[in-house]
Protein backbone atom coordinates (compact mmCIF):
# COMPACT_ATOMS: atom_id res chain seq x y z
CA UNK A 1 0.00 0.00 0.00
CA UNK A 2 0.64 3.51 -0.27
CA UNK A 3 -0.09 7.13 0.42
CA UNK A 4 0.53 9.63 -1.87
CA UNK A 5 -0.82 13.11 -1.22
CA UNK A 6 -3.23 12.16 1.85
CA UNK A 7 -4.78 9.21 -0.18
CA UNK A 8 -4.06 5.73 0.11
CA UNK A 9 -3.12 3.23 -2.63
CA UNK A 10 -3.48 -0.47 -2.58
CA UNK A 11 -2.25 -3.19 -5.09
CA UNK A 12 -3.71 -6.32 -6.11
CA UNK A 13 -2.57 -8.12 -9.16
CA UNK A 14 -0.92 -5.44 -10.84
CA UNK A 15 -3.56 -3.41 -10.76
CA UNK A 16 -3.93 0.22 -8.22
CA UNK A 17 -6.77 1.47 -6.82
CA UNK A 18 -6.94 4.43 -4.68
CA UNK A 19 -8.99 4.13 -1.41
CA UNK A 20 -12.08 6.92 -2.05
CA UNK A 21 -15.64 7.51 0.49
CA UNK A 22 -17.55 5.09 -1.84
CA UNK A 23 -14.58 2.76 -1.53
CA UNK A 24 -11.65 1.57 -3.60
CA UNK A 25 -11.60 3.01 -7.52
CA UNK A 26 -9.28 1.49 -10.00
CA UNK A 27 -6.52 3.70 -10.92
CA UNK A 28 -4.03 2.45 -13.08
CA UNK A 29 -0.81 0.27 -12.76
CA UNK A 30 1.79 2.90 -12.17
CA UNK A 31 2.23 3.81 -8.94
CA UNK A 32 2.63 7.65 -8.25
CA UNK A 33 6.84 8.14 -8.08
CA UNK A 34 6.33 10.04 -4.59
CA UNK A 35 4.12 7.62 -3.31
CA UNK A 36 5.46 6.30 -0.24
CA UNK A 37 5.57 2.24 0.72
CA UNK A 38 3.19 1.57 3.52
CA UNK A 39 3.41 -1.73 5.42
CA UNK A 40 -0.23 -3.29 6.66
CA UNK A 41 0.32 -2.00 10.15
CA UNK A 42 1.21 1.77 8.84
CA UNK A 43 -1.93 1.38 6.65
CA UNK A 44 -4.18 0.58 9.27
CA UNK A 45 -3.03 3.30 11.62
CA UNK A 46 -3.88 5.52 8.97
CA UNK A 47 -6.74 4.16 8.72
CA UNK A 48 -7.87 4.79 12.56
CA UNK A 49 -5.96 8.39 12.15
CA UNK A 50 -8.20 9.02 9.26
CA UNK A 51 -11.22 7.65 10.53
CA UNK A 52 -11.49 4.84 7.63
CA UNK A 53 -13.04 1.57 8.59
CA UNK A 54 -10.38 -1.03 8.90
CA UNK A 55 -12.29 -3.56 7.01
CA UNK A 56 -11.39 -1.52 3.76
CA UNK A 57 -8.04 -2.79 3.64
CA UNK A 58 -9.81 -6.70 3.14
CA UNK A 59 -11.77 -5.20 0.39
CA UNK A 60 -9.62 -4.07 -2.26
CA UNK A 61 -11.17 -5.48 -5.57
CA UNK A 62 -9.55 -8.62 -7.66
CA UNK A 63 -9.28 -7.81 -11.14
């Protein structure tokens, strides 16, 4: 995972999607260059910090 610019990216098979309030929209398959690497502990803290439910982090789509 990763958070560039107060968002938070996720990868699943190649594919990115970006976490938004309706849930996780596909992106693309380049991640952002100043997108930082985010291991599933960091992620969920942000979660918390940012008031996201934790449960979003199981649902990131398959392609």
């Amino acid at each position: 995972m990763a958070f560039p610019r107060g968002r938070l990216l996720a990868a699943r098979e190649g594919q990115l999607y970006v976490l938004a309030p309706d849930g996780w929209d596909r992106l693309g398959e380049k991640r952002p260059s100043n997108a930082a690497i985010l291991n599933r502990q960091d992620a969920e803290d942000w979660c918390e910090t940012e008031g996201w439910n934790l449960h979003l982090l199981d649902a990131v789509p398959a392609t």
